[in-house]
Protein backbone atom coordinates (compact mmCIF):
# COMPACT_ATOMS: atom_id res chain seq x y z
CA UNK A 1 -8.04 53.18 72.88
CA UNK A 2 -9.63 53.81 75.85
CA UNK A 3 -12.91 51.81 77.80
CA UNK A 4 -15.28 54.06 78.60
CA UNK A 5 -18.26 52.75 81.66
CA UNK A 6 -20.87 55.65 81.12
CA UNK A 7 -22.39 55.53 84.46
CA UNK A 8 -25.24 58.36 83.79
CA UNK A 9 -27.93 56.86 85.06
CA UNK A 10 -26.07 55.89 88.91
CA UNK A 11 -24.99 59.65 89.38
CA UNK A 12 -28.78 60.26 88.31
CA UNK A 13 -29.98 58.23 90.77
CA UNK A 14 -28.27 59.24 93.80
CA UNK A 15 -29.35 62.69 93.41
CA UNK A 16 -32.76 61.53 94.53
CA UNK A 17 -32.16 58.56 96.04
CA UNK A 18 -30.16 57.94 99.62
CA UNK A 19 -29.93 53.90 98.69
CA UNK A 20 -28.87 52.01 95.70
CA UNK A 21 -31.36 49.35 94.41
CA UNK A 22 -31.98 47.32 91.45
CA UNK A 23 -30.08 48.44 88.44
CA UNK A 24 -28.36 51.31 89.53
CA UNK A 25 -26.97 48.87 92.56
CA UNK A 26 -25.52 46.36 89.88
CA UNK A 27 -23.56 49.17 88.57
CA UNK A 28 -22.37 50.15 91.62
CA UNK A 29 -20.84 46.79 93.18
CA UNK A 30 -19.33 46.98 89.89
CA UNK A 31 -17.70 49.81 88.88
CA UNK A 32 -16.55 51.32 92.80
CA UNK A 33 -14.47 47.47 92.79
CA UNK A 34 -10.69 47.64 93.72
CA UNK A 35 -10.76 45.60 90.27
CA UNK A 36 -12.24 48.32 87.94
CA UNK A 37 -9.71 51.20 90.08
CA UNK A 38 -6.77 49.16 89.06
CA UNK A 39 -7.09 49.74 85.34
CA UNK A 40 -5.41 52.39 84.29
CA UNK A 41 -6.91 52.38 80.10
CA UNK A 42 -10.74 52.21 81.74
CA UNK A 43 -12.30 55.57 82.51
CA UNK A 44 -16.05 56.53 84.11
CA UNK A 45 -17.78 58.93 82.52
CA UNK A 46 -21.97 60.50 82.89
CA UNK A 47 -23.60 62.88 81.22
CA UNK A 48 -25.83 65.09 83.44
CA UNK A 49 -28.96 65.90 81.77
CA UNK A 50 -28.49 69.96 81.15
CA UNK A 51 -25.13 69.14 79.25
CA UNK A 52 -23.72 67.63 76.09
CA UNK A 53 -20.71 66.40 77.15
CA UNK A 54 -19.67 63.66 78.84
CA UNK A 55 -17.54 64.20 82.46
CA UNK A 56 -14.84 62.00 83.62
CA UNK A 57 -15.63 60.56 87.27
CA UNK A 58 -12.53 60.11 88.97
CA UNK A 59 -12.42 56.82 91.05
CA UNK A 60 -11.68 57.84 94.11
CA UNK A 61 -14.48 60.67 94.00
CA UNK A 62 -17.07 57.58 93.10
CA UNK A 63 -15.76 56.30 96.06
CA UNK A 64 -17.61 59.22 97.94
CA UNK A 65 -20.55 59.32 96.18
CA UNK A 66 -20.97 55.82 97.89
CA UNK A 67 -21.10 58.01 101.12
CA UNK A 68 -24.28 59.63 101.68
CA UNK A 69 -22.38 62.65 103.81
CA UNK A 70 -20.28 63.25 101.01
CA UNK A 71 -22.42 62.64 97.77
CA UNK A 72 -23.88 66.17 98.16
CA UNK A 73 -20.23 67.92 97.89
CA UNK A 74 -19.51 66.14 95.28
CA UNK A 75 -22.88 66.10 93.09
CA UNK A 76 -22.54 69.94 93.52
CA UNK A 77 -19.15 69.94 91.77
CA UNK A 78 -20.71 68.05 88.59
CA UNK A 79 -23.15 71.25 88.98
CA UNK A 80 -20.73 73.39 88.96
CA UNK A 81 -18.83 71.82 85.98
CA UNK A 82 -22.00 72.52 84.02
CA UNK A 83 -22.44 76.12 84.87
CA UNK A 84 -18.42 76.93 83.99
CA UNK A 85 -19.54 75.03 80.53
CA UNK A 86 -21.61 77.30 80.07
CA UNK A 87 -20.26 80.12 79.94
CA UNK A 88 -17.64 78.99 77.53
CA UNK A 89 -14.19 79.26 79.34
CA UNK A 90 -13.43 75.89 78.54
CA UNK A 91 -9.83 77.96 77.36
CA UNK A 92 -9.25 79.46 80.34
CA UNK A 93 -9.56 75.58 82.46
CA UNK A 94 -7.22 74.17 79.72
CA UNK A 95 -4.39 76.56 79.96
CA UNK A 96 -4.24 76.76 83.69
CA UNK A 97 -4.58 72.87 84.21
CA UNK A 98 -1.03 72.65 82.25
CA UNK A 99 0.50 74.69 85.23
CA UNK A 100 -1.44 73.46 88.06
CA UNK A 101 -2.05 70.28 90.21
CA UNK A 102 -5.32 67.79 90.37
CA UNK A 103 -7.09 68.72 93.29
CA UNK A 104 -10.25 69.24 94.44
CA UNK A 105 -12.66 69.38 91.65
CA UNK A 106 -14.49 72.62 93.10
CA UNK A 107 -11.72 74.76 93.30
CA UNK A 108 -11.17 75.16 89.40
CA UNK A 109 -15.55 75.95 89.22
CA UNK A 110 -15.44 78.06 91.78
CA UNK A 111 -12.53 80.12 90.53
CA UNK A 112 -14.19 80.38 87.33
CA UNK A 113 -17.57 81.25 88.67
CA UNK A 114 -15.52 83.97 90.58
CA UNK A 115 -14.04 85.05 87.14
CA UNK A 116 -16.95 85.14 85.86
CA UNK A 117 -19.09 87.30 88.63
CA UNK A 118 -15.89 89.53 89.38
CA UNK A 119 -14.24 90.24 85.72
CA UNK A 120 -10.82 89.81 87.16
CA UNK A 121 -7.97 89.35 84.05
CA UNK A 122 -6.69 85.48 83.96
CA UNK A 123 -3.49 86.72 86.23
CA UNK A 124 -5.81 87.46 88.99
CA UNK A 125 -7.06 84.42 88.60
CA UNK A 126 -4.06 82.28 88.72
CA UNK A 127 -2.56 84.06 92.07
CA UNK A 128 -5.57 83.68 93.90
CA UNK A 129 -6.51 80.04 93.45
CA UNK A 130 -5.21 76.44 92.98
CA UNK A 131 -7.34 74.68 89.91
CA UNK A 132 -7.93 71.28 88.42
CA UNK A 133 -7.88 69.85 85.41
CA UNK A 134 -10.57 69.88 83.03
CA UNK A 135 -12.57 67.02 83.48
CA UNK A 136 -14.61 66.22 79.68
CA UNK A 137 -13.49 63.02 78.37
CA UNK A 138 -12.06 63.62 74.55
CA UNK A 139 -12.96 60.40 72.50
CA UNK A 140 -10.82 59.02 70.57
CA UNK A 141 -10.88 56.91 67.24
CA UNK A 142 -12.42 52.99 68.48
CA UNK A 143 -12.56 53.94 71.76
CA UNK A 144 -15.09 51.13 73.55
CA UNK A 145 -18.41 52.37 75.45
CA UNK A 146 -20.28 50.48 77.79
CA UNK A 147 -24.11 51.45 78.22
CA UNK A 148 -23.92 50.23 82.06
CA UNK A 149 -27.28 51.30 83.36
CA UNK A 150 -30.87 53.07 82.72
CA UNK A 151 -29.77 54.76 79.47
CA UNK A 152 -33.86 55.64 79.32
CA UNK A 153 -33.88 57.87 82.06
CA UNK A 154 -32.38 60.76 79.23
CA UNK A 155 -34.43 61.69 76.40
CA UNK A 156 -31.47 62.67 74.07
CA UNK A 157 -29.67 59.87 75.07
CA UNK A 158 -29.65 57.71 71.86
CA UNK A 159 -29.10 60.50 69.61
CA UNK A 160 -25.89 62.05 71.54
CA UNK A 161 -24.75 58.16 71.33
CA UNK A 162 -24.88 58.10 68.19
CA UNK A 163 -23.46 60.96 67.42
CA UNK A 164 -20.30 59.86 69.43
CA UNK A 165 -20.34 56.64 67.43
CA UNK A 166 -20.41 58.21 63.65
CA UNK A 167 -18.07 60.65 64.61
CA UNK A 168 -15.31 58.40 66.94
CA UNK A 169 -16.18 55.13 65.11
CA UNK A 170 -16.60 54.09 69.12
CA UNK A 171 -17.51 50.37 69.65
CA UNK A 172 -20.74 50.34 71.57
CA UNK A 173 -21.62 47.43 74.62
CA UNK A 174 -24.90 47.68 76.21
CA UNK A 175 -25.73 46.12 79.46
CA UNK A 176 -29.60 44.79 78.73
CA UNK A 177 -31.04 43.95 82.59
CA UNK A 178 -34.61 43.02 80.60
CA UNK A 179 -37.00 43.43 78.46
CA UNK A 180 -39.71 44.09 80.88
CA UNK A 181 -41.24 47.26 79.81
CA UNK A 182 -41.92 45.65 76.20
CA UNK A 183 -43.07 42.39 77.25
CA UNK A 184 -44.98 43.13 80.23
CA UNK A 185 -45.55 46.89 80.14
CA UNK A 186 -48.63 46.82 82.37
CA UNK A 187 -46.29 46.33 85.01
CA UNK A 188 -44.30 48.94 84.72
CA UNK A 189 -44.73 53.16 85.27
CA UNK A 190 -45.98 54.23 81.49
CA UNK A 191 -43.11 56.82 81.39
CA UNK A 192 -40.62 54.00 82.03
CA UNK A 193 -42.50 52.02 78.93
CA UNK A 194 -42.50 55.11 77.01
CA UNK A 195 -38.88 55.94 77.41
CA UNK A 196 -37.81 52.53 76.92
CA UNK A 197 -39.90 51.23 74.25
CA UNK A 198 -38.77 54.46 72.09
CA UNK A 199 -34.93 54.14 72.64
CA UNK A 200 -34.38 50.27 73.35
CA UNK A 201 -34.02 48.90 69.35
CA UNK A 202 -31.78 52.02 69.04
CA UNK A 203 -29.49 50.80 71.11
CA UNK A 204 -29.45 47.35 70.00
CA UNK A 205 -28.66 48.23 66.64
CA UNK A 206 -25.40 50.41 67.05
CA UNK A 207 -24.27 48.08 69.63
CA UNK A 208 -22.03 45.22 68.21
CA UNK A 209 -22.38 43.26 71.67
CA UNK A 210 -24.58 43.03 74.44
CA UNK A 211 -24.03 41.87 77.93
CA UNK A 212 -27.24 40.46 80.08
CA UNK A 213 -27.76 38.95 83.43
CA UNK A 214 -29.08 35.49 82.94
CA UNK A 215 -30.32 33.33 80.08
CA UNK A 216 -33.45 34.34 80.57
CA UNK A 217 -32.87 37.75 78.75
CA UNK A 218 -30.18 36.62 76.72
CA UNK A 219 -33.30 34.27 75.02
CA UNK A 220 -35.75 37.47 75.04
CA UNK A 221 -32.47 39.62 73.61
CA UNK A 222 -32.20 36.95 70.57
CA UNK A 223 -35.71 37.02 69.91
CA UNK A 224 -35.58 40.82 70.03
CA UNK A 225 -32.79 41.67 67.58
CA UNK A 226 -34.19 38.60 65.20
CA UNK A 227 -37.29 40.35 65.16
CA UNK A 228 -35.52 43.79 64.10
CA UNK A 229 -33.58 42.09 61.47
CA UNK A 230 -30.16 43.12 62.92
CA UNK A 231 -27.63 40.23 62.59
CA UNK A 232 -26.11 38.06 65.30
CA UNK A 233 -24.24 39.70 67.80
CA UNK A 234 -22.24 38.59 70.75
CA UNK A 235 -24.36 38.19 74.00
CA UNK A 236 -21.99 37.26 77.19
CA UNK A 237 -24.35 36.49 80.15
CA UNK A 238 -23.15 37.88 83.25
CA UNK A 239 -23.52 36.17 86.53
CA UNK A 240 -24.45 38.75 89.19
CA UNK A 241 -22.95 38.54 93.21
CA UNK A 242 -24.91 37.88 96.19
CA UNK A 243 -22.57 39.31 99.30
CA UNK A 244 -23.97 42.19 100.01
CA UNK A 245 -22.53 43.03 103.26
CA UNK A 246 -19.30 41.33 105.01
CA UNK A 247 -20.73 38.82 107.05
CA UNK A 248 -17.33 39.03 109.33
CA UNK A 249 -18.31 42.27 110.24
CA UNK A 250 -21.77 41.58 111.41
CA UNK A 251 -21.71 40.14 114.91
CA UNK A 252 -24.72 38.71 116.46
CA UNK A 253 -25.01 41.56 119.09
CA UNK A 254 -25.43 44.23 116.04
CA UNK A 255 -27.61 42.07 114.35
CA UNK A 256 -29.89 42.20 117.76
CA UNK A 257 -29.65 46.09 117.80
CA UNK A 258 -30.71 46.50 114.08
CA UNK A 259 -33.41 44.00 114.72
CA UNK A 260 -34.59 45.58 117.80
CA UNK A 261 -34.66 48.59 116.42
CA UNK A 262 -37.23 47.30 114.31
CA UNK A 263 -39.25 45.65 116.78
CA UNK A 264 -38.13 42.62 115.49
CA UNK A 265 -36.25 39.69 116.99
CA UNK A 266 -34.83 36.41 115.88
CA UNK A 267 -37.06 34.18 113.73
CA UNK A 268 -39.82 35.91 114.06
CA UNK A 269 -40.42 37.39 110.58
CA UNK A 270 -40.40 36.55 106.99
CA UNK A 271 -38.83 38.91 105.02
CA UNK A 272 -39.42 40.07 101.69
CA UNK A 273 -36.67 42.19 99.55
CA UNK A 274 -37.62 44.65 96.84
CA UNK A 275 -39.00 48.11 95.49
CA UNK A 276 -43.22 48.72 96.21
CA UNK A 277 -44.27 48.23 92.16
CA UNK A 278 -46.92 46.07 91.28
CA UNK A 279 -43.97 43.81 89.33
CA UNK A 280 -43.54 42.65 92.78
CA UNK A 281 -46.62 41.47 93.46
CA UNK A 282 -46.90 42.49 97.46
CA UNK A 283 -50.68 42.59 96.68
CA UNK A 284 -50.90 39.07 95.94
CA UNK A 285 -47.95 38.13 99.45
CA UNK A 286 -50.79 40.18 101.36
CA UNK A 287 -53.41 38.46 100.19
CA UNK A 288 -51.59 35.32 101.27
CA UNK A 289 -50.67 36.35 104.71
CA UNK A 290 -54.36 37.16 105.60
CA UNK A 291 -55.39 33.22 104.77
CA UNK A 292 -52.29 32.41 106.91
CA UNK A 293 -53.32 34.89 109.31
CA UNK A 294 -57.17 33.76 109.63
CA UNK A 295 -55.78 30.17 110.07
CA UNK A 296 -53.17 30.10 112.80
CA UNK A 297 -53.69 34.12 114.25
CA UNK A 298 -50.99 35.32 116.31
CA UNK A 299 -48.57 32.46 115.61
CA UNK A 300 -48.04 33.48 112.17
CA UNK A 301 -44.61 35.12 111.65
CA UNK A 302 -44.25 39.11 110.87
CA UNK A 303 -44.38 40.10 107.26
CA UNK A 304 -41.48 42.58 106.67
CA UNK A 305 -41.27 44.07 103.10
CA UNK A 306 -38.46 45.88 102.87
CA UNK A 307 -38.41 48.09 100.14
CA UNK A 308 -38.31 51.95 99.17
CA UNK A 309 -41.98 53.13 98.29
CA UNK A 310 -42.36 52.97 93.76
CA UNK A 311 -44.84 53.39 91.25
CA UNK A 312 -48.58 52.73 91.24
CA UNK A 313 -48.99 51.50 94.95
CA UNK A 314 -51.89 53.49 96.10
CA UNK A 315 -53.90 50.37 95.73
CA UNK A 316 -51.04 48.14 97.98
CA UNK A 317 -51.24 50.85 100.41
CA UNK A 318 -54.76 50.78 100.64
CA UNK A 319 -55.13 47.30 101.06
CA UNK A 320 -53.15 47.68 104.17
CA UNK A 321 -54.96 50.37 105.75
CA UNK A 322 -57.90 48.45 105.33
CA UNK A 323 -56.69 45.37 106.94
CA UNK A 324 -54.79 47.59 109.77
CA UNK A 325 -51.90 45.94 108.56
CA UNK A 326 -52.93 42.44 109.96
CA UNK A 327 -52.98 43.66 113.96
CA UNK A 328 -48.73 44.40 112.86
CA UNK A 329 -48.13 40.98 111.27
CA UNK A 330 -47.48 43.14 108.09
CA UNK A 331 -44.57 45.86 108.64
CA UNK A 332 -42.46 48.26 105.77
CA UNK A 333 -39.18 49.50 106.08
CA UNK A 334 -37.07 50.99 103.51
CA UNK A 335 -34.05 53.05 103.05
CA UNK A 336 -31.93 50.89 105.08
CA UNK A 337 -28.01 50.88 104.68
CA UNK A 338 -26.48 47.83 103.88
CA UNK A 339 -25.64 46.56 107.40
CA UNK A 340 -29.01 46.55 107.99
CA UNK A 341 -30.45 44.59 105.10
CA UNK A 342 -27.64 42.14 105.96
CA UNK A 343 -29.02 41.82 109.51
CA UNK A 344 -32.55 41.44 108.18
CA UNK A 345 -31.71 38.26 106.29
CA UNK A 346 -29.73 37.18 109.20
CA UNK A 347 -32.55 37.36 111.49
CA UNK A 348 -35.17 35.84 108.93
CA UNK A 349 -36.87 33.04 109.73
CA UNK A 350 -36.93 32.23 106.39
CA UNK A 351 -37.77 34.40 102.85
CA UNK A 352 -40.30 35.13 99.69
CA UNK A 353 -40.18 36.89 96.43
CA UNK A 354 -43.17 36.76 95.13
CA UNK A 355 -42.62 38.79 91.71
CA UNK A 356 -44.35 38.42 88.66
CA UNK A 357 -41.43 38.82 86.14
CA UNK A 358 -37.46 39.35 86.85
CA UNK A 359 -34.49 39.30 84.65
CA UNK A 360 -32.41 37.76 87.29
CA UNK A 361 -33.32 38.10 91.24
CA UNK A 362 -30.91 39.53 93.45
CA UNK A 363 -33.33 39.22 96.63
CA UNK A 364 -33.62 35.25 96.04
CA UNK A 365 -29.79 35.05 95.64
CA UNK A 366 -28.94 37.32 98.32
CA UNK A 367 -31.51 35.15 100.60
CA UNK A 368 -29.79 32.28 99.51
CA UNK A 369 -26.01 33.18 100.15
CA UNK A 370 -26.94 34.22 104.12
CA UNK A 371 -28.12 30.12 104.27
CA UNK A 372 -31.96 31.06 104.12
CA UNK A 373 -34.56 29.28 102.78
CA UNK A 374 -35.98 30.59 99.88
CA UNK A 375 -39.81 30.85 98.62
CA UNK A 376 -39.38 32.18 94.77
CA UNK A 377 -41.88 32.73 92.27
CA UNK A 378 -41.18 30.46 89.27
CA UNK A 379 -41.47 33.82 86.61
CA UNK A 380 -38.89 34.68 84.24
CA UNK A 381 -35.03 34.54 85.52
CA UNK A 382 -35.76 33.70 89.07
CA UNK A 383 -35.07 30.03 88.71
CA UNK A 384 -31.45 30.77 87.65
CA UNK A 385 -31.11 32.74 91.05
CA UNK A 386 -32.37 29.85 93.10
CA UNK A 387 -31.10 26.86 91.14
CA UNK A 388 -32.65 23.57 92.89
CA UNK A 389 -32.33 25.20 96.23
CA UNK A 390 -35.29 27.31 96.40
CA UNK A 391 -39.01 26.41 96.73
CA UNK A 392 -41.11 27.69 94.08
CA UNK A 393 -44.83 28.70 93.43
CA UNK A 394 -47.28 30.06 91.16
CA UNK A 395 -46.74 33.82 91.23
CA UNK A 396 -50.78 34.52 90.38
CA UNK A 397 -51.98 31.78 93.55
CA UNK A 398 -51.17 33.19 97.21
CA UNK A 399 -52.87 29.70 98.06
CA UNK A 400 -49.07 27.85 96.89
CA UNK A 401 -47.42 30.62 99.29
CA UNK A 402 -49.82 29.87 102.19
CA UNK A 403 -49.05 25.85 101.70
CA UNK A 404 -45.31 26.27 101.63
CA UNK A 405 -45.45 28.93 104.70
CA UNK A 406 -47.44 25.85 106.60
CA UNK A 407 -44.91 23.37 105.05
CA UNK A 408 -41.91 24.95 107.22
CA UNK A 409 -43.65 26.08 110.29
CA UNK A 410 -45.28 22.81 111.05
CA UNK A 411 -41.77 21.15 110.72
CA UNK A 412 -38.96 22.33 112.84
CA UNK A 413 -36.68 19.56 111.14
CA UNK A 414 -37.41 20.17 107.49
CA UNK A 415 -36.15 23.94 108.19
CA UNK A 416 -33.04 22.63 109.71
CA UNK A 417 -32.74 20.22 106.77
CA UNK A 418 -33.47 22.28 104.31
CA UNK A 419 -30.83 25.06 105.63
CA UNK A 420 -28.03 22.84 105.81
CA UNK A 421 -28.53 22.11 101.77
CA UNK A 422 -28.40 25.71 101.20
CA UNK A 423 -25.41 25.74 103.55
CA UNK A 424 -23.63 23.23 102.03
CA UNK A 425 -24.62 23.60 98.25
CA UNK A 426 -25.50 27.27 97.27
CA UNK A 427 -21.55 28.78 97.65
CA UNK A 428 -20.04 25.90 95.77
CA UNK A 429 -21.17 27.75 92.87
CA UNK A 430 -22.22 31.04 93.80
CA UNK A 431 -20.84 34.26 92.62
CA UNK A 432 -19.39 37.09 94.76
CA UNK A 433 -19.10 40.79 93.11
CA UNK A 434 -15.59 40.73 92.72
CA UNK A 435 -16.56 37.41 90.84
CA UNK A 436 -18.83 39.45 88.74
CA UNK A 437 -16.43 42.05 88.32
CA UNK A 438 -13.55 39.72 87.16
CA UNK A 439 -15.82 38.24 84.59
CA UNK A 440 -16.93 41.42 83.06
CA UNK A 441 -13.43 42.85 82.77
CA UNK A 442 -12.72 39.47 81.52
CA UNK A 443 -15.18 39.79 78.64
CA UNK A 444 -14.76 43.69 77.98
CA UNK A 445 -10.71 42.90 77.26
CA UNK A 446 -10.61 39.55 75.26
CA UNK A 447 -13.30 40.59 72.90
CA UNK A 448 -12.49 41.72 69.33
CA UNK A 449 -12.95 45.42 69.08
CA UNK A 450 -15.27 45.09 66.37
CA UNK A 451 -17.55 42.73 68.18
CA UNK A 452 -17.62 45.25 71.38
């Protein structure tokens, strides 16, 4: 019996993507810990879309992936495992890997390729290269998947599942972030709905346990499956981490280069953490920085929204253009590594989410954890990120935002006492990712096969 993290949807994402965010960062903290390396009966496996089979991802090559000047080699030898798939020499991999030592995955493609493209007799072969291993994972009998990511960004995805599950008798856990695209579709990119609305109760119903991020969607999960009919299953809610960068590492002279390189300094911005959707509601934060802005001008702090650029934001971006970006009291930045994001909250004078609906809230929590205070909408999970420590407002009335803004900048000592409550309160309890990690291992190995 073997635990299988299917991590499709991360090697997906890094193809296009140079950062990590939302989801696909989740699995990432998660599954490149030294926790997850250490077990030896736990494999990771994706499934790139022109393929049926699922490929083992060796640990130490996620490990690169994580490295944006290695991701490329490596991406290109999951290509290249494809292509030798292909064309069927799946015989010619296995009896050479018997004789021949792990290395580096391209060799055994690109000796096959060569096969292939020269005709040369499987003696040829083995003289003039050094191959790997075959890579597909074989299931076995109650073997234990775990859906980790965006299991909607493949079309087939549902039907190859459960196809593996008839066949292996595989128990099925699926990592449920939120409901989002059922319950508030109009904020979300109508393929996204699509995709998700069509494969979501699928995947409920041959999983025998689910693992969420907050009790938030743990409630909107047990509504769901009641709905559907489908009996009570197991739901473990797991607490996500907030350290995103190793504060010891960050000295105040680097976070004054990444700020000036910015144009930013100390204190002198608010900063505001998350993709450009309408779900975030930047539209509404704008709106509230010009009534800030036409009341105290040049005093008011800098805006940054730091975020890569999403779905349906032609409107946001016009709305900036129009107000010429508030003479620069409104700035964007995205694709910034995690150093940087680190010195961003470092240097904040304080922070806002202002989303309309979230299954948990990594920006408020992350805000919290570097001692900053914390404006939060009050919509869906993002109480449980801020607890009693952050300030929270109507999501749908910039005019809250603007008097909490006031609140803090008119009062140099309810900043200071306000910080030294997050200070001393918020790590008490707060979770790290190794935390997080822990308790999903935790979960994954006490639980009853037949509840997993």
């Amino acid at each position: 019996m073997t635990i299988c993290l299917d991590i499709s949807d991360l090697i997906e994402f890094y193809r296009t993507n140079s950062h990590v965010t939302g989801i696909q960062r989740v699995v990432e903290n998660i599954v490149t810990s030294a926790e997850i390396k250490a077990k030896k009966d736990l494999v990771l496996l994706c499934r790139l879309r022109d393929s049926a089979e699922f490929f083992m991802v060796f640990k130490d090559q996620l490990a690169l992936l994580k490295d944006e000047e290695e991701r490329d080699h490596v991406l290109h030898d999951l290509r290249l495992e494809v292509l030798v798939r292909e064309f069927n020499i799946d015989g010619i991999i296995r009896s050479l890997s018997k004789k021949y030592t792990r290395k580096r995955f391209s060799d055994i493609y690109k000796a096959a390729i060569y096969l292939l493209r020269q005709k040369l007799n499987l003696n040829k072969l083995k003289a003039r290269h050094n191959l790997l291993s075959s890579s597909i994972h074989k299931f076995s009998t109650d073997d234990r998947i775990v859906v980790m990511g965006a299991f909607w960004l493949f079309p087939d995805y549902v039907s190859v599942l459960q196809k593996i599950h008839v066949k292996y008798k595989t128990h099925i856990c699926s990592i449920i972030y939120d409901l989002i695209p059922i319950s508030h579709p109009h904020l979300c990119d109508e393929g996204t709905v699509s995709s998700f609305r069509s494969m979501i109760d699928s995947v409920l119903k041959i999983s025998s346990s689910y693992i969420t991020i907050s009790k938030y969607v743990s409630h909107t999960i047990e509504k769901h499956i009641k709905e559907l009919g489908l009996d009570k299953r197991p739901i473990f809610i797991l607490p996500l981490g907030s350290d995103i960068y190793d504060k010891k590492k960050l000295i105040p002279k680097r976070v004054g280069e990444i700020l000036s390189a910015h144009q930013l300094k100390q204190d002198s911005f608010i900063l505001s953490v998350g993709t450009l959707e309408p779900r975030k509601n930047y539209s509404l934060l704008i709106d509230a920085w010009k009534i800030l802005y036409d009341k105290i001008g040049h005093d008011l702090p800098i805006l940054v929204i730091c975020g890569r650029p999403g779905w349906k934001i032609k409107h946001l971006m016009n709305k900036l253009v129009a107000l010429d970006n508030l003479n620069g009291k409104i700035q964007l930045i995205h694709g910034v590594e995690d150093e940087e994001i680190a010195a961003l909250y470092t240097g904040a004078k304080l922070t806002i989410c202002a989303s309309l609906m979230e299954g948990w809230g990594l920006p408020v929590a992350e805000s919290l954890s570097y001692g900053k205070i914390t404006l939060s909408s009050n919509a869906g999970a993002l109480p449980e990120a801020g607890r009693e420590l952050a300030d929270y407002f109507d999501p749908l009335k910039p005019d809250h935002i603007v008097e909490l803004v006031l609140g803090y900048m008119k009062s140099k000592k309810k900043i200071a006492v306000k910080e030294k409550n997050i200070r001393n309160n918020y790590k008490k309890t707060a979770t790290t990712w190794q935390g997080t990690t822990e308790n999903f291992l935790n979960f994954l190995y006490r639980q009853n096969p037949k509840e997993l």
